[in-house]
N, C-alpha and C. Protein backbone atom coordinates (compact mmCIF):
# COMPACT_ATOMS: atom_id res chain seq x y z
N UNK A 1 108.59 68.58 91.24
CA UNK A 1 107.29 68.30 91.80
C UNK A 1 106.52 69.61 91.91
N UNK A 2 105.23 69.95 91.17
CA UNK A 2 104.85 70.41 90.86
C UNK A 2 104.22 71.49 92.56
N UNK A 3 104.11 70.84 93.78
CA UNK A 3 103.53 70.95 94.91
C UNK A 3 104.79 72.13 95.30
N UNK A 4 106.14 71.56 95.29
CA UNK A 4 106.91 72.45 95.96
C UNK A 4 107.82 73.32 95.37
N UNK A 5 106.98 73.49 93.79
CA UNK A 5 108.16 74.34 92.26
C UNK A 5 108.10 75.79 93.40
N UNK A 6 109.10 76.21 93.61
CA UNK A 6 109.53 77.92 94.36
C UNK A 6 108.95 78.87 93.12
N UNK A 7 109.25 78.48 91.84
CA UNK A 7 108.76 79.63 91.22
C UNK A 7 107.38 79.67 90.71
N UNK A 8 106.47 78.59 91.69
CA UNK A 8 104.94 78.90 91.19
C UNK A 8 104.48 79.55 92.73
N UNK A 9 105.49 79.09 93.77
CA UNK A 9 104.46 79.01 95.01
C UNK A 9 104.49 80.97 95.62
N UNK A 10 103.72 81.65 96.02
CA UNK A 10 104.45 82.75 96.73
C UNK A 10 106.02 82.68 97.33
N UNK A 11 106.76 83.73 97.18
CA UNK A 11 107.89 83.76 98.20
C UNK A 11 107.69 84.13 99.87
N UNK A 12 108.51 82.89 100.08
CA UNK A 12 108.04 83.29 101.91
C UNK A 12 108.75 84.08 102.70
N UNK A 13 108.28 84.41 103.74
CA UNK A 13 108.68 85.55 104.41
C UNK A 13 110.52 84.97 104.87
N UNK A 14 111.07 85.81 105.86
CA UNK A 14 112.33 85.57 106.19
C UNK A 14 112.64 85.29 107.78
N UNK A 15 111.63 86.73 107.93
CA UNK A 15 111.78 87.13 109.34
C UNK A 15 110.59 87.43 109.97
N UNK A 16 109.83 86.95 111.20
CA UNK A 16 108.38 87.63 111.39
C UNK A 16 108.27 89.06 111.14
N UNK A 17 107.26 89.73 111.29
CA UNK A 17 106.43 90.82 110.50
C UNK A 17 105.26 91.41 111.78
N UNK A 18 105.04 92.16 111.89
CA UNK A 18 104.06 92.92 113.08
C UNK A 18 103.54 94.11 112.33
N UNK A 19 102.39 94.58 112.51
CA UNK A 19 101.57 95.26 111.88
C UNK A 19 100.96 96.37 113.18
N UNK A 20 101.39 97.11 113.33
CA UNK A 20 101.15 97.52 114.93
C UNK A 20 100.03 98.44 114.89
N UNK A 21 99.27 98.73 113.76
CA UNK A 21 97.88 99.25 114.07
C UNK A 21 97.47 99.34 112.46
N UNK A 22 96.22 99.19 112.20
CA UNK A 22 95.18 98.84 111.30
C UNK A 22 95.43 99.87 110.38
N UNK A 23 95.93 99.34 108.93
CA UNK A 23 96.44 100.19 108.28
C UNK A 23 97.89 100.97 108.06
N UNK A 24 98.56 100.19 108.92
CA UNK A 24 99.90 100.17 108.92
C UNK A 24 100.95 99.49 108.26
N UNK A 25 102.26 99.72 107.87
CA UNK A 25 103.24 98.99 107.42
C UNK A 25 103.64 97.90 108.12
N UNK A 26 103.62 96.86 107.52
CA UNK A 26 104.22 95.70 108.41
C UNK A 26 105.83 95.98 108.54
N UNK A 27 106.32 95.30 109.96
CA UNK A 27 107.58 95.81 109.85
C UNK A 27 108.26 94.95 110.52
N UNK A 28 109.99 94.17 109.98
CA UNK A 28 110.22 93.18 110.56
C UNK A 28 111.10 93.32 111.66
N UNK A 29 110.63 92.16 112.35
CA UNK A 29 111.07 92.03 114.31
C UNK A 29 111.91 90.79 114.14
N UNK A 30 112.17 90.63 115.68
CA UNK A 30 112.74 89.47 115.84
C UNK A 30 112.07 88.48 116.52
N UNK A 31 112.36 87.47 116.46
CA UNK A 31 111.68 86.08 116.71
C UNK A 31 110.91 86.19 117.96
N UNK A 32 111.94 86.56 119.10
CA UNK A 32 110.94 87.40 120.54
C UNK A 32 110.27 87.77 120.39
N UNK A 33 110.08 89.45 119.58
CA UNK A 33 109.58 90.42 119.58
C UNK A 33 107.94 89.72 119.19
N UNK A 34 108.34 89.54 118.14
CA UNK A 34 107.20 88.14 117.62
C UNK A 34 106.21 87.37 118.51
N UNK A 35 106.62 86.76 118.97
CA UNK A 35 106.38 85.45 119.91
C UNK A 35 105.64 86.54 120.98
N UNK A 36 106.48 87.36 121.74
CA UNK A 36 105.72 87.79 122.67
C UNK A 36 104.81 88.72 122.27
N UNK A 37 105.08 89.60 121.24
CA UNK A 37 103.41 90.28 120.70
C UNK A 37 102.25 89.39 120.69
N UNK A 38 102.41 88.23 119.85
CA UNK A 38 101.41 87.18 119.93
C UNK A 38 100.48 86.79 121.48
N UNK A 39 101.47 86.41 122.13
CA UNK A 39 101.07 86.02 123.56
C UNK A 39 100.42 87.30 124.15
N UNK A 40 100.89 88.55 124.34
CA UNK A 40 100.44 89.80 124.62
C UNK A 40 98.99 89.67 124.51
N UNK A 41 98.78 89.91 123.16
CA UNK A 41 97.45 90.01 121.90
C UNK A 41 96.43 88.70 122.39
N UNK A 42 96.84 87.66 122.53
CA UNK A 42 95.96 86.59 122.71
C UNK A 42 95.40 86.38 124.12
N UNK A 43 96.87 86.78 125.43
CA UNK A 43 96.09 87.29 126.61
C UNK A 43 94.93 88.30 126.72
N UNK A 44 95.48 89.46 126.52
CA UNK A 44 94.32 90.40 126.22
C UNK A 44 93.35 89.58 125.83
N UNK A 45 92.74 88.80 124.57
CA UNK A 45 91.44 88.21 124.14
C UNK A 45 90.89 87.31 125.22
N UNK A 46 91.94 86.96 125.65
CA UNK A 46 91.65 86.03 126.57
C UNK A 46 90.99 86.62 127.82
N UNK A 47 91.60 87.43 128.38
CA UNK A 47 91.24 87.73 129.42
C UNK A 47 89.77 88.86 129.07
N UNK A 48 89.72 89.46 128.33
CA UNK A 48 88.70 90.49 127.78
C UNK A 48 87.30 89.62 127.44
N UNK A 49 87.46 88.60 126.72
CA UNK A 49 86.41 87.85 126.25
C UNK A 49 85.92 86.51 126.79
N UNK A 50 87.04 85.69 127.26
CA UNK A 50 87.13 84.31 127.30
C UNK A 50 88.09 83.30 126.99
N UNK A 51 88.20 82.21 127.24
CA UNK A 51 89.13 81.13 126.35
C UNK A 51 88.58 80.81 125.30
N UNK A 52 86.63 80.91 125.35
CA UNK A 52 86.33 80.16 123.86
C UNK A 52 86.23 81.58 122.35
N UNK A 53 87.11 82.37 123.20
CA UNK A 53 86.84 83.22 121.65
C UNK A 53 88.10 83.44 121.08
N UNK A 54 89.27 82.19 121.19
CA UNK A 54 90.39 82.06 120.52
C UNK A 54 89.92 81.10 119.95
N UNK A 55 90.32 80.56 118.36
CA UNK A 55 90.17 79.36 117.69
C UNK A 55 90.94 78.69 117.42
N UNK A 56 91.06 77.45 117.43
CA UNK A 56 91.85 76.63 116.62
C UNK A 56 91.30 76.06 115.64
N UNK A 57 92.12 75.35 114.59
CA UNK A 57 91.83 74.56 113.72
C UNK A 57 93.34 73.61 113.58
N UNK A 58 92.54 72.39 112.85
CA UNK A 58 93.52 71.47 112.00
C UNK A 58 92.60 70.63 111.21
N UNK A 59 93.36 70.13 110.62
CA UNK A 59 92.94 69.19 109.03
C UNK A 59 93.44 68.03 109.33
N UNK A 60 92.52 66.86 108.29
CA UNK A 60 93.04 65.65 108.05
C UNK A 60 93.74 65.95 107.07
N UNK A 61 94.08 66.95 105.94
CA UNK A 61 95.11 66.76 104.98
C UNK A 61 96.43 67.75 105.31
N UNK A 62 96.63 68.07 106.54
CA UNK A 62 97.87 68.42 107.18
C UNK A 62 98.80 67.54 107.45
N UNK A 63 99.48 68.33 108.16
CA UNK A 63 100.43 66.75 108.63
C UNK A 63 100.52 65.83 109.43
N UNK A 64 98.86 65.41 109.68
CA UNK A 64 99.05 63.79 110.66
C UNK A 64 98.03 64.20 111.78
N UNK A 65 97.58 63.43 112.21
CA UNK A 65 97.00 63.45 113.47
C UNK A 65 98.22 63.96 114.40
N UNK A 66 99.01 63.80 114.77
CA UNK A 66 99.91 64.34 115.70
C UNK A 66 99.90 65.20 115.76
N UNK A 67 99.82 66.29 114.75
CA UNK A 67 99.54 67.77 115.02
C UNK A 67 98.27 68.07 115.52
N UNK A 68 97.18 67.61 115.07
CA UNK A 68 95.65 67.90 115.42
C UNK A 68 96.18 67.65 116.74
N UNK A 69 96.82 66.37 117.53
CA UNK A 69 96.76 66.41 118.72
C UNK A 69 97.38 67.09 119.69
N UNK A 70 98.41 67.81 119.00
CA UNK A 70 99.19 68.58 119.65
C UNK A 70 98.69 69.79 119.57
N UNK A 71 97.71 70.51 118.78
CA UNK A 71 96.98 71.69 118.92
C UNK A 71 95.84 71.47 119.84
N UNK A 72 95.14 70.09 119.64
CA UNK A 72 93.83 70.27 120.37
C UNK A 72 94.41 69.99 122.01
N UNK A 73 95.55 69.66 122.76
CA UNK A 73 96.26 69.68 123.74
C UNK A 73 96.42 71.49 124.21
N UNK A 74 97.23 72.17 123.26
CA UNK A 74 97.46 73.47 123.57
C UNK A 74 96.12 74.09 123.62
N UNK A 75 94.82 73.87 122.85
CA UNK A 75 93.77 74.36 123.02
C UNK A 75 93.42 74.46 125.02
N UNK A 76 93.34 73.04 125.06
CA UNK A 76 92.58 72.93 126.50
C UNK A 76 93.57 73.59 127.32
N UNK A 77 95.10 72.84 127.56
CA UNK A 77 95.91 73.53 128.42
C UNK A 77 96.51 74.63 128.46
N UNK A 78 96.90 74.88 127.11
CA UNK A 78 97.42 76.75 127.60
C UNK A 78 96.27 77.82 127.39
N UNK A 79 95.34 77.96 126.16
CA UNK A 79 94.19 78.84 125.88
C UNK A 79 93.03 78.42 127.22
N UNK A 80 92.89 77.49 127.27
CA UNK A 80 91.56 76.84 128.52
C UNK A 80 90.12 76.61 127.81
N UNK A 81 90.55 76.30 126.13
CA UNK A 81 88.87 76.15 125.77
C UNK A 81 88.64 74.95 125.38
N UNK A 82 87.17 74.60 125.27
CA UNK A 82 86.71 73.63 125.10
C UNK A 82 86.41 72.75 124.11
């Protein structure tokens, strides 16, 4: 199936990846390390700017309304936007 041939699609990563300043080598972490940089980074925006200057998105050609609903859920309750 032409959608999921490995040798047309990019190769995917293994392990997350962090980029720790603009112009830097990405360099791989662990799943924590990961996770909580993210949260770090998105507090900061959060708290610096607002809730509405994080974005979300989802698609109808993703996987299902269940996800749209499960992002537009994390939108309001953990980020706080509208």
């Amino acid at each position: 199936d032409f959608i999921n041939d490995t040798q047309i699609l990019t190769p995917r990563l293994k392990t997350p990846m962090i980029r720790r300043q603009r112009g830097g080598k990405l360099e791989s972490v662990s799943w924590d390390e990961a996770l909580n940089y993210v949260a770090e980074r998105l507090s900061a925006i959060k708290a610096k700017y607002g809730p509405d200057a994080i974005q979300t998105t989802g698609s109808s050609r993703g996987t299902g309304n269940e996800t749209n609903y499960v992002m537009q859920k994390f939108a309001r309750a953990v980020i706080g936007t509208q």
